[in-house]
PDB file of N, CA and C in Angstrom:
ATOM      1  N   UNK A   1       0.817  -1.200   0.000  1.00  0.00           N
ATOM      2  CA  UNK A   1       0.000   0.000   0.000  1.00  0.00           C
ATOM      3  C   UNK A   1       0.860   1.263   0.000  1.00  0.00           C
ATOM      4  N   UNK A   2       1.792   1.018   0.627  1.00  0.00           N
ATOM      5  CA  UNK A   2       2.613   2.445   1.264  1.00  0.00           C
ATOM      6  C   UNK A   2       3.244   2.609  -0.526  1.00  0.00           C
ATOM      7  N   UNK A   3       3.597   1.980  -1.376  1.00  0.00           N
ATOM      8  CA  UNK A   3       4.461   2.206  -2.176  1.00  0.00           C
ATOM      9  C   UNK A   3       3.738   3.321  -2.891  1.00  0.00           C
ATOM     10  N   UNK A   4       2.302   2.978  -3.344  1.00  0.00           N
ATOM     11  CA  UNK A   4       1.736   3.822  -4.352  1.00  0.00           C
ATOM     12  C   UNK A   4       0.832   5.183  -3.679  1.00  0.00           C
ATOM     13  N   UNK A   5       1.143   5.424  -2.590  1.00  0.00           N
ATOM     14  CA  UNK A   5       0.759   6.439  -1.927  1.00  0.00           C
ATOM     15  C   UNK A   5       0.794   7.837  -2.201  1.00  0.00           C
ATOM     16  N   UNK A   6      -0.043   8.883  -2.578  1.00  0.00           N
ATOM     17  CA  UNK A   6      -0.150   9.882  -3.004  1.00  0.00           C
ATOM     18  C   UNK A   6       0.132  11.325  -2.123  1.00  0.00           C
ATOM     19  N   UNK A   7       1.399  11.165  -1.708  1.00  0.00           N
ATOM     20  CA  UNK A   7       1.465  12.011  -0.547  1.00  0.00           C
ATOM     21  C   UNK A   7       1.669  13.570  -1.369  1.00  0.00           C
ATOM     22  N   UNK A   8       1.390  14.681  -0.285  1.00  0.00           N
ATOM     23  CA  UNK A   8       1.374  16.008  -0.620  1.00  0.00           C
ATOM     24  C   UNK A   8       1.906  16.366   0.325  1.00  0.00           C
ATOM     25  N   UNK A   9       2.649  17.928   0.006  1.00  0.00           N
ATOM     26  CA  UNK A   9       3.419  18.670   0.762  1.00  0.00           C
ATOM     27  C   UNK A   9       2.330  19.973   0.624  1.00  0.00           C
ATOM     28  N   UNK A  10       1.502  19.966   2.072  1.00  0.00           N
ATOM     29  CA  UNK A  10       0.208  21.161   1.993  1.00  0.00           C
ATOM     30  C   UNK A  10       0.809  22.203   2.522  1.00  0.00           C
ATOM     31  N   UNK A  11       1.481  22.977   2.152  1.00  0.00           N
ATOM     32  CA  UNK A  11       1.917  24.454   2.869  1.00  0.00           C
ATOM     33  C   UNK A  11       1.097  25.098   3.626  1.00  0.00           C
ATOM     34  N   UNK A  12      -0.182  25.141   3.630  1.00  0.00           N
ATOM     35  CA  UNK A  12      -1.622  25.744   4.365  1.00  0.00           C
ATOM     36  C   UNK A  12      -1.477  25.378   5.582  1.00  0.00           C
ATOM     37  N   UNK A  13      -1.458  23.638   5.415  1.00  0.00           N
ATOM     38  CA  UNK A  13      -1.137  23.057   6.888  1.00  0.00           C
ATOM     39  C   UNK A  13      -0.195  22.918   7.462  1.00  0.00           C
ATOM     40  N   UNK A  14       0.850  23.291   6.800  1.00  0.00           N
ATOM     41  CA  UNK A  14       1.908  22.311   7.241  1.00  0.00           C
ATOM     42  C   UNK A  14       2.479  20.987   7.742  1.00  0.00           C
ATOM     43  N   UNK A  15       1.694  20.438   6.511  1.00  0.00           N
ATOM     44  CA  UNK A  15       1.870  18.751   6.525  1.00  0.00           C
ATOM     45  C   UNK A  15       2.084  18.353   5.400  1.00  0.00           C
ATOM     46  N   UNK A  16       2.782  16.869   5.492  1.00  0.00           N
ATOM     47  CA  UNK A  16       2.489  16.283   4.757  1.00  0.00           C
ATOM     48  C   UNK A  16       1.395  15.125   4.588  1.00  0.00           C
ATOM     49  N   UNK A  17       0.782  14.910   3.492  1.00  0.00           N
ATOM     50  CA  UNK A  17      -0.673  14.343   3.587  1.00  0.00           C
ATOM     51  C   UNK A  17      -0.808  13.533   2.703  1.00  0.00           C
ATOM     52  N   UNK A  18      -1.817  12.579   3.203  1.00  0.00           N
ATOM     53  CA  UNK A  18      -2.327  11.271   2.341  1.00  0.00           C
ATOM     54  C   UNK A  18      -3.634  11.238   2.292  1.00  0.00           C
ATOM     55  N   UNK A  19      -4.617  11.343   1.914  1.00  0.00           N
ATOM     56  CA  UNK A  19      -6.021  10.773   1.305  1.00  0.00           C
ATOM     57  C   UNK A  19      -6.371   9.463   1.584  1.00  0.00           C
ATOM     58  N   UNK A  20      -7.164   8.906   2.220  1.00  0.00           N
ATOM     59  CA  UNK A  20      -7.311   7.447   2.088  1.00  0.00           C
ATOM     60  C   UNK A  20      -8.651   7.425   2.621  1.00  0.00           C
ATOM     61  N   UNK A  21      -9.477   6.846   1.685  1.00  0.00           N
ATOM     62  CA  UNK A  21     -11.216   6.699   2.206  1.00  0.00           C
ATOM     63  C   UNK A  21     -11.405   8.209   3.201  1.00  0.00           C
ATOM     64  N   UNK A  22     -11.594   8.727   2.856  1.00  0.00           N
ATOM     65  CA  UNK A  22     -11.953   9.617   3.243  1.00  0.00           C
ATOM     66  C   UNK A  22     -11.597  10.406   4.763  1.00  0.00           C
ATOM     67  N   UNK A  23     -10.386   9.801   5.012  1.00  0.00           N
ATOM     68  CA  UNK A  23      -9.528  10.256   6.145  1.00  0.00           C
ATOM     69  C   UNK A  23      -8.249  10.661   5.872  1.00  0.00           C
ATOM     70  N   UNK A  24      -7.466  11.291   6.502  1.00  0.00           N
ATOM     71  CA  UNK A  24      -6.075  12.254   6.309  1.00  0.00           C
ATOM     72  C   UNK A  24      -5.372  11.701   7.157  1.00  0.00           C
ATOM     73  N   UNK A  25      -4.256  10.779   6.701  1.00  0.00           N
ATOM     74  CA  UNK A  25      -2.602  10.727   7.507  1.00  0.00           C
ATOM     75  C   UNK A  25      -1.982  12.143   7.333  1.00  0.00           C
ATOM     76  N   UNK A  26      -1.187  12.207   8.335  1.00  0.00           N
ATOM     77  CA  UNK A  26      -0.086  13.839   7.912  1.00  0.00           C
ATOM     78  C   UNK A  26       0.976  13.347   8.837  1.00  0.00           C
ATOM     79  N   UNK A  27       1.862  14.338   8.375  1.00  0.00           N
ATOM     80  CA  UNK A  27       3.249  14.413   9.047  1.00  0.00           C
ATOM     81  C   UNK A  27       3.232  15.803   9.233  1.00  0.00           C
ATOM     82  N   UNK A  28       3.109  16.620  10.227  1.00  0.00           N
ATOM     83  CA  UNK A  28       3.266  17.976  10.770  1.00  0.00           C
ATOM     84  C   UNK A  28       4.407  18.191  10.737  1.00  0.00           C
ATOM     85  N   UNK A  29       4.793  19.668   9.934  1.00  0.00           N
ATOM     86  CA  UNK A  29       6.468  19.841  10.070  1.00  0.00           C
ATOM     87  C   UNK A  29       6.191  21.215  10.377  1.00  0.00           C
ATOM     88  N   UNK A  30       7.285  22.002  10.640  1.00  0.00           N
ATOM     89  CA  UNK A  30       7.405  23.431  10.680  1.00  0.00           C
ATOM     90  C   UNK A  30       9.280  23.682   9.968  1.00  0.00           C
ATOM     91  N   UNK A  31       9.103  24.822   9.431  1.00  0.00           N
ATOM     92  CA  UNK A  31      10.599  25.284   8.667  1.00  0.00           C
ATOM     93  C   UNK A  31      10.737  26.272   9.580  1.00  0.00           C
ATOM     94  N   UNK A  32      11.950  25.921  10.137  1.00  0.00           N
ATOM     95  CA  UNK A  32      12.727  26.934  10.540  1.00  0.00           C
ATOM     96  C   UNK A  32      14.233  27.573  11.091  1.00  0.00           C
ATOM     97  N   UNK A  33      14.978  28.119  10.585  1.00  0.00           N
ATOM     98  CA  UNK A  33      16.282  28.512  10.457  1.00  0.00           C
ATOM     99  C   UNK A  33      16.916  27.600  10.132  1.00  0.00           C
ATOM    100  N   UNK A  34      16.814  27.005   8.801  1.00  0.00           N
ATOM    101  CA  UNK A  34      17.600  25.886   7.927  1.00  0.00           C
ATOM    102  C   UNK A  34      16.973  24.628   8.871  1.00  0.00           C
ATOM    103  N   UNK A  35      16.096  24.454   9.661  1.00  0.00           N
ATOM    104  CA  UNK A  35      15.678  23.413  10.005  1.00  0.00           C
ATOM    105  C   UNK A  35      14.275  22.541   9.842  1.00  0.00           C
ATOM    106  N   UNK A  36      14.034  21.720  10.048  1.00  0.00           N
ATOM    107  CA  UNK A  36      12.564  21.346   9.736  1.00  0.00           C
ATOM    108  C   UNK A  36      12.278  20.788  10.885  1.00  0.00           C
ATOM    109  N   UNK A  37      11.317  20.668  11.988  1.00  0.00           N
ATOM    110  CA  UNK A  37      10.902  20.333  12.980  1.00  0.00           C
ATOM    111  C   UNK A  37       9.792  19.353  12.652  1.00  0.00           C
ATOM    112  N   UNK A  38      10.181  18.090  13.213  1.00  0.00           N
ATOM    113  CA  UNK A  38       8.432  17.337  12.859  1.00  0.00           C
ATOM    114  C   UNK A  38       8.230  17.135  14.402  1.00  0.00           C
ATOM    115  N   UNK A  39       6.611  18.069  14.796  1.00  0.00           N
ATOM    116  CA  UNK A  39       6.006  17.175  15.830  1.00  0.00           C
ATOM    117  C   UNK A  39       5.337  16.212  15.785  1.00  0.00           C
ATOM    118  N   UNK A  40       4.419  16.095  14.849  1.00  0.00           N
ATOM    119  CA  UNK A  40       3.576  15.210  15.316  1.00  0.00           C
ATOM    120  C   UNK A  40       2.979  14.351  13.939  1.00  0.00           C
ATOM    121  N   UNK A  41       2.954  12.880  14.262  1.00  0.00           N
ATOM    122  CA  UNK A  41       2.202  12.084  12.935  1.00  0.00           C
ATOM    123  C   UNK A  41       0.713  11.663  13.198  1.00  0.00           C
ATOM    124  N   UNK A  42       0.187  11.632  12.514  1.00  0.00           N
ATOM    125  CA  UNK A  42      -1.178  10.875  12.700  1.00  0.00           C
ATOM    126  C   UNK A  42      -1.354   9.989  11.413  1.00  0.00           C
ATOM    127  N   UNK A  43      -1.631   8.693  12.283  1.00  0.00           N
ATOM    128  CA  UNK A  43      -2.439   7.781  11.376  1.00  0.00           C
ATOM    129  C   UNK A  43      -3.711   7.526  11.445  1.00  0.00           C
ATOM    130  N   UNK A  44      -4.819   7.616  10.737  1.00  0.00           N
ATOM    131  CA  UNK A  44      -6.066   7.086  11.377  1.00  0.00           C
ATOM    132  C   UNK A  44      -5.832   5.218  11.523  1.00  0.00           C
ATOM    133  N   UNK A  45      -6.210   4.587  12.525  1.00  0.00           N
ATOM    134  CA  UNK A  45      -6.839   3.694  13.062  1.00  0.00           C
ATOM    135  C   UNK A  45      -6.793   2.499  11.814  1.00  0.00           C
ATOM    136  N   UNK A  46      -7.541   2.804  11.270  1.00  0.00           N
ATOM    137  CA  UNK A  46      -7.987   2.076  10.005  1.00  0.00           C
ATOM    138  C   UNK A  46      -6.569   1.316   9.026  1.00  0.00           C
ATOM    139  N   UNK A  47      -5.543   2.650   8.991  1.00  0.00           N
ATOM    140  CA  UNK A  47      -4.492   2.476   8.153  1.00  0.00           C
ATOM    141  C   UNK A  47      -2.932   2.102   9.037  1.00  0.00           C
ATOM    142  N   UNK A  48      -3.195   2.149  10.579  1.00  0.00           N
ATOM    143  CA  UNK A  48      -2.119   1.601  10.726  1.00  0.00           C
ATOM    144  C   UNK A  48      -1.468   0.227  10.537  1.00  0.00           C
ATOM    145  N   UNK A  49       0.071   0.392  10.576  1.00  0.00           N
ATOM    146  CA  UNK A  49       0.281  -1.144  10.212  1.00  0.00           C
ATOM    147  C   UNK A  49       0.846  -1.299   8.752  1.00  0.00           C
ATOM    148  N   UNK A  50       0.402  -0.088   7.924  1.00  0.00           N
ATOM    149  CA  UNK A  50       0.436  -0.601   6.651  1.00  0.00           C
ATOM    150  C   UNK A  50       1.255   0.402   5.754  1.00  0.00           C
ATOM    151  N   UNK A  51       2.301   0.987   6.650  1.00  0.00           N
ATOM    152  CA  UNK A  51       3.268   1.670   6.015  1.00  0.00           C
ATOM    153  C   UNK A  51       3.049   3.253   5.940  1.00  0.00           C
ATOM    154  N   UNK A  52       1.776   3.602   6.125  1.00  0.00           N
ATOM    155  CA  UNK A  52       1.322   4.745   5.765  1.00  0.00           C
ATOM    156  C   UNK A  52       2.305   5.894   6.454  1.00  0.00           C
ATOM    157  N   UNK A  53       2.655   5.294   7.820  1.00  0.00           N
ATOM    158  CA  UNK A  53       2.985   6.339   8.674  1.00  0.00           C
ATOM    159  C   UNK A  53       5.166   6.286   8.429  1.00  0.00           C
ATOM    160  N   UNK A  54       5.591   5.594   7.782  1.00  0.00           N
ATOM    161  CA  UNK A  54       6.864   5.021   7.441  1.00  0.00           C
ATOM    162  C   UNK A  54       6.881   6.063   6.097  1.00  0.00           C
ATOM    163  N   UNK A  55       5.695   5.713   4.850  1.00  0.00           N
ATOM    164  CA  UNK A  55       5.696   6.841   3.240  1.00  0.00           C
ATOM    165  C   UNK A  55       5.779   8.235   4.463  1.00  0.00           C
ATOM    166  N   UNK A  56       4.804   8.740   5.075  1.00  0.00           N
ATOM    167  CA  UNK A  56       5.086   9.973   5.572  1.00  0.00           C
ATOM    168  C   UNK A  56       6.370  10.632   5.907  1.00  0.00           C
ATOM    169  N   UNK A  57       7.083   9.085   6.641  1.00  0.00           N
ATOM    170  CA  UNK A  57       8.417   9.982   7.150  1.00  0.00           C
ATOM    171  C   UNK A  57       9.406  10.123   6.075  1.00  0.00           C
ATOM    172  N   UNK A  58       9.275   9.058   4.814  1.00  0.00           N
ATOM    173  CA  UNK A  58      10.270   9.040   3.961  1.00  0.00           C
ATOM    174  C   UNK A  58      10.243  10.219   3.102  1.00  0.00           C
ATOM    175  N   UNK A  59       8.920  10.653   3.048  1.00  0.00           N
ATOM    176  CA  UNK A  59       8.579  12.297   2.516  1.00  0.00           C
ATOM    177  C   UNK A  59       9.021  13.547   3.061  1.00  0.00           C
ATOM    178  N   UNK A  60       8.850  13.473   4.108  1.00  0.00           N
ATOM    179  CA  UNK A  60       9.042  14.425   5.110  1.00  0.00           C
ATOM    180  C   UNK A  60      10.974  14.497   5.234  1.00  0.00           C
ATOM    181  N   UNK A  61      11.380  13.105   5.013  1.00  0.00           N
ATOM    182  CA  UNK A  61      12.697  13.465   5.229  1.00  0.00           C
ATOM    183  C   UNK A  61      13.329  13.287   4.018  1.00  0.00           C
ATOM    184  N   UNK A  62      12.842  13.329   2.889  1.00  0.00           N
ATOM    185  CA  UNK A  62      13.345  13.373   1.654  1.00  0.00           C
ATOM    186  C   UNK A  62      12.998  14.839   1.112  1.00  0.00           C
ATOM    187  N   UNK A  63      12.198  15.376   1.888  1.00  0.00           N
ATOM    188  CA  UNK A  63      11.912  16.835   1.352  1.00  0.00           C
ATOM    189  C   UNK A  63      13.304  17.379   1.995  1.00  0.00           C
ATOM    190  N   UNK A  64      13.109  17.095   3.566  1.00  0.00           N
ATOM    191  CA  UNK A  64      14.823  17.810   3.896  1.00  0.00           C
ATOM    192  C   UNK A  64      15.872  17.481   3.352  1.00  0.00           C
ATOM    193  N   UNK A  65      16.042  16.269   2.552  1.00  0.00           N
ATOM    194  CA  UNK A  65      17.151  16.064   1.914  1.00  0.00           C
ATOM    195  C   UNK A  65      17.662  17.199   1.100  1.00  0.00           C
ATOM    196  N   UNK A  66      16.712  17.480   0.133  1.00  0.00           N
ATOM    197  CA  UNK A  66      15.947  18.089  -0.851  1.00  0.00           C
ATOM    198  C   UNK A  66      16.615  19.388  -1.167  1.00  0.00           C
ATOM    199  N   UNK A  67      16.437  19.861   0.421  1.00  0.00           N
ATOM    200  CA  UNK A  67      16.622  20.761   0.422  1.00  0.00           C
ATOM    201  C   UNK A  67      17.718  21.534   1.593  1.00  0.00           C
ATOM    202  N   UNK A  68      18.363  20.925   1.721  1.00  0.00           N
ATOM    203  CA  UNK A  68      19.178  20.984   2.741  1.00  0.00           C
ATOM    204  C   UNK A  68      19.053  21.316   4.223  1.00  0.00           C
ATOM    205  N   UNK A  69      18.289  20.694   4.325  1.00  0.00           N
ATOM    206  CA  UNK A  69      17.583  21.009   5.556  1.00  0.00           C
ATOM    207  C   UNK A  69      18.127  19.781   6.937  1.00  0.00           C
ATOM    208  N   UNK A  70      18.544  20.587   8.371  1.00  0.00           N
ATOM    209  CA  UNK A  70      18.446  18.784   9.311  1.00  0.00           C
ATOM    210  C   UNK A  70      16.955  19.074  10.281  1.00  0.00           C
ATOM    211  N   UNK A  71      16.782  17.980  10.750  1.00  0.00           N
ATOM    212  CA  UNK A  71      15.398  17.488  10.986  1.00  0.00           C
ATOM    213  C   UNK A  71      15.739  17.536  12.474  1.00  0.00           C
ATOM    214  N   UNK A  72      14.796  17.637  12.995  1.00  0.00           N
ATOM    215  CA  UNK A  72      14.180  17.983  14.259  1.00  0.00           C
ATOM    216  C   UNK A  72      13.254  17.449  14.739  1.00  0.00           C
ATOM    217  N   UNK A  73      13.502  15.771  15.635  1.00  0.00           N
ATOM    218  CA  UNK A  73      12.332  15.204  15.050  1.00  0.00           C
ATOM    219  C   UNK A  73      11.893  14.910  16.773  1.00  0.00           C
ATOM    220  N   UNK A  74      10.853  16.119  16.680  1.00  0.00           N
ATOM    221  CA  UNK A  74       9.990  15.674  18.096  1.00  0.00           C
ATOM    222  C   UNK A  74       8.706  14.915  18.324  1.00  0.00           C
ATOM    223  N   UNK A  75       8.465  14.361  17.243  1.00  0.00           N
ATOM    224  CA  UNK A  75       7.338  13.206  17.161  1.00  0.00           C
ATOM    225  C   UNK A  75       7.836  11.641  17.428  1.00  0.00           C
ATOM    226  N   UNK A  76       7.760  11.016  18.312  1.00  0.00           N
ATOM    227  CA  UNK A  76       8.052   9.721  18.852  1.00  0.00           C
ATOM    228  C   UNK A  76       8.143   9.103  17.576  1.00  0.00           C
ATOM    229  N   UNK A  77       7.195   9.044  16.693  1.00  0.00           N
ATOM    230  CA  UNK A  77       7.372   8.211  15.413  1.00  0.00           C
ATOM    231  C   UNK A  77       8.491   8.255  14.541  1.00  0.00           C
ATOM    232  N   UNK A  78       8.343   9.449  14.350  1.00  0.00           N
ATOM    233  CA  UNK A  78       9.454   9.597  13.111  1.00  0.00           C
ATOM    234  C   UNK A  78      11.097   9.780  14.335  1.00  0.00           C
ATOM    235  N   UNK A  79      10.853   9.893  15.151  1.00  0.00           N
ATOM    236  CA  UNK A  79      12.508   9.616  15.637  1.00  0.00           C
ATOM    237  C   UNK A  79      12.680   7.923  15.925  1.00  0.00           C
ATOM    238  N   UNK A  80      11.341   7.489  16.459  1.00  0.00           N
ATOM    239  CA  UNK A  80      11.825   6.212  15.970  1.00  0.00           C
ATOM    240  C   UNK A  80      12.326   5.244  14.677  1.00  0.00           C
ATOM    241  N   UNK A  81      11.446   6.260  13.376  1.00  0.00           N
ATOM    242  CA  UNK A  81      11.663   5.745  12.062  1.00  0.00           C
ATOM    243  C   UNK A  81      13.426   6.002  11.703  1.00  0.00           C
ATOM    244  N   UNK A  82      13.771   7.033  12.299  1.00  0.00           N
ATOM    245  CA  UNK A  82      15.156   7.566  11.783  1.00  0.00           C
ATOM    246  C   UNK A  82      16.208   6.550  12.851  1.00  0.00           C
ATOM    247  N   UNK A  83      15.631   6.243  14.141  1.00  0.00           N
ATOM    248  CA  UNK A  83      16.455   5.145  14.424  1.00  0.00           C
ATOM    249  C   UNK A  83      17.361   3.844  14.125  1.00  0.00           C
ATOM    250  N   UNK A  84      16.052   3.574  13.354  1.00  0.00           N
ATOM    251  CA  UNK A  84      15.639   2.444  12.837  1.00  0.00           C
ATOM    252  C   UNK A  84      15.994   2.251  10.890  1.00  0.00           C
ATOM    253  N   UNK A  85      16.296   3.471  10.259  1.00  0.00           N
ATOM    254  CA  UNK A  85      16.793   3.507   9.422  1.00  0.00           C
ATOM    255  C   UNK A  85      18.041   4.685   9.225  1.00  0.00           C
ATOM    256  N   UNK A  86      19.257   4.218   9.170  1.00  0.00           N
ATOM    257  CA  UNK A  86      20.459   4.674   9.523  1.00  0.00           C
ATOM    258  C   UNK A  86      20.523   5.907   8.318  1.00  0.00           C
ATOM    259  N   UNK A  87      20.336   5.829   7.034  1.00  0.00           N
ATOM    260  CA  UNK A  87      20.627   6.304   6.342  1.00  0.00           C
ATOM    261  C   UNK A  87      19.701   7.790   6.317  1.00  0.00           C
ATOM    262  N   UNK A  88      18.679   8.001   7.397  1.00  0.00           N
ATOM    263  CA  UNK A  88      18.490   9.610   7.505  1.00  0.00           C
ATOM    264  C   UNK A  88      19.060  10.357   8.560  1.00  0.00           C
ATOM    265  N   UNK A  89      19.741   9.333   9.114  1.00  0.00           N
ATOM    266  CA  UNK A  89      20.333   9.809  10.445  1.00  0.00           C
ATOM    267  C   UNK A  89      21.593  11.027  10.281  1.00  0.00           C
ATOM    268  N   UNK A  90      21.971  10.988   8.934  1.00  0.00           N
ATOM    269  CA  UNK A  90      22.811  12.151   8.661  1.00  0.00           C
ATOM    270  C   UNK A  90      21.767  13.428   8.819  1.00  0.00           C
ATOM    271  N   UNK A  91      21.066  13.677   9.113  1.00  0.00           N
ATOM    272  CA  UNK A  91      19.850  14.824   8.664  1.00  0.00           C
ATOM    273  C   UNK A  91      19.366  15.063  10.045  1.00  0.00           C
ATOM    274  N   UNK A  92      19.664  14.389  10.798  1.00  0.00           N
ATOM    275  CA  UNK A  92      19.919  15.034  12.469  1.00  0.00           C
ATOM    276  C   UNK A  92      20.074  16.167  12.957  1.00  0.00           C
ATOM    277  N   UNK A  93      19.759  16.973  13.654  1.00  0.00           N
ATOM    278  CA  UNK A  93      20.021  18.114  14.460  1.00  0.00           C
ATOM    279  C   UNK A  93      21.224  17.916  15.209  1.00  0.00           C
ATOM    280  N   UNK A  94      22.517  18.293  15.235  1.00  0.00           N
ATOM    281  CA  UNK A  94      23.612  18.399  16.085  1.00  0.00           C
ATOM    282  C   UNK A  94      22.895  18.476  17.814  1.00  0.00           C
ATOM    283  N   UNK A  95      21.843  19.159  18.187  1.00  0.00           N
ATOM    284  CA  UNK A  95      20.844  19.491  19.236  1.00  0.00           C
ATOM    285  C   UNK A  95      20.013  18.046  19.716  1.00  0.00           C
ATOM    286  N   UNK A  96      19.908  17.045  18.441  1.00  0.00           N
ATOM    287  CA  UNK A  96      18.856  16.337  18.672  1.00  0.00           C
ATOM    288  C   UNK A  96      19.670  15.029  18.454  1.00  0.00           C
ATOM    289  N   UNK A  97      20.834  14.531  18.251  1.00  0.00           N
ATOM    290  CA  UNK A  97      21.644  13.801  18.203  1.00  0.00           C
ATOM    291  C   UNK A  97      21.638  12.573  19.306  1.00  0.00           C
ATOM    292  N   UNK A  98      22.157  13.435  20.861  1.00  0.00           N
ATOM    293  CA  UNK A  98      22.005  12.234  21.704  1.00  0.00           C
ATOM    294  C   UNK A  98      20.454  12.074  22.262  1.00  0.00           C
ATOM    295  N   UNK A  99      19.640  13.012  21.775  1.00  0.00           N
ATOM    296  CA  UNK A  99      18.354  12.461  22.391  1.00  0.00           C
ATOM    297  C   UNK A  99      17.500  10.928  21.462  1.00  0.00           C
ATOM    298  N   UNK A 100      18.807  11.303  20.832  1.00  0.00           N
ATOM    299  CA  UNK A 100      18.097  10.451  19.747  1.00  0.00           C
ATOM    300  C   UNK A 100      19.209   8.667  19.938  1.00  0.00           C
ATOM    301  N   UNK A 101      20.160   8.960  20.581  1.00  0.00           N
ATOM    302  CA  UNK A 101      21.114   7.799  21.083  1.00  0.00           C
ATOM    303  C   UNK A 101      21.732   7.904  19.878  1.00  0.00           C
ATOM    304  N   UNK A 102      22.364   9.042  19.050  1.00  0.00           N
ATOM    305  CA  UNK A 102      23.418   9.043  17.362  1.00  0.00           C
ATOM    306  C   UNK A 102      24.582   9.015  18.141  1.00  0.00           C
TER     307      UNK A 102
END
């Protein structure tokens, strides 16, 4: 499911977003001073389990790639996702490093 996922970068909200039956996954970010802050993910209920919330973070941290941005990741999820996959861990906050056990 997660592969063909139609995610958006909503500037209005400041999320990133998925569509699915008529409910909204997001990844909440904020930009600021060369940084990107994610607080908070939501999955609805329905879609966990099934990658939805994993496409979010790979968006969210491929946009900072993107753009040279390091991540700030105060949402339990996505610092667990970056744990757990080594290769965004360059995109770390120097600040957010050992909270994160880097």
């Amino acid at each position: 499911m997660a592969d063909a996922l139609p995610i958006v970068m909503n500037e209005q909200t400041h999320r990133f977003e998925v569509h699915l039956d008529g409910e909204t996954a997001f990844a909440e970010y904020v930009l600021h001073h060369g940084s990107m802050v994610l607080p908070h993910t939501v999955v609805p209920p329905a879609f966990e389990g099934r990658g939805v919330g994993s496409a979010l973070a790979r968006a969210a941290l491929g946009y900072a790639r993107e753009h040279g941005l390091t991540v700030k990741p105060l949402c339990p999820f996505i610092a667990g996702y970056i744990k757990n996959h080594p290769e965004w861990q360059d995109l770390v906050d120097e600040t957010f490093r050992e909270r994160l056990g880097l």
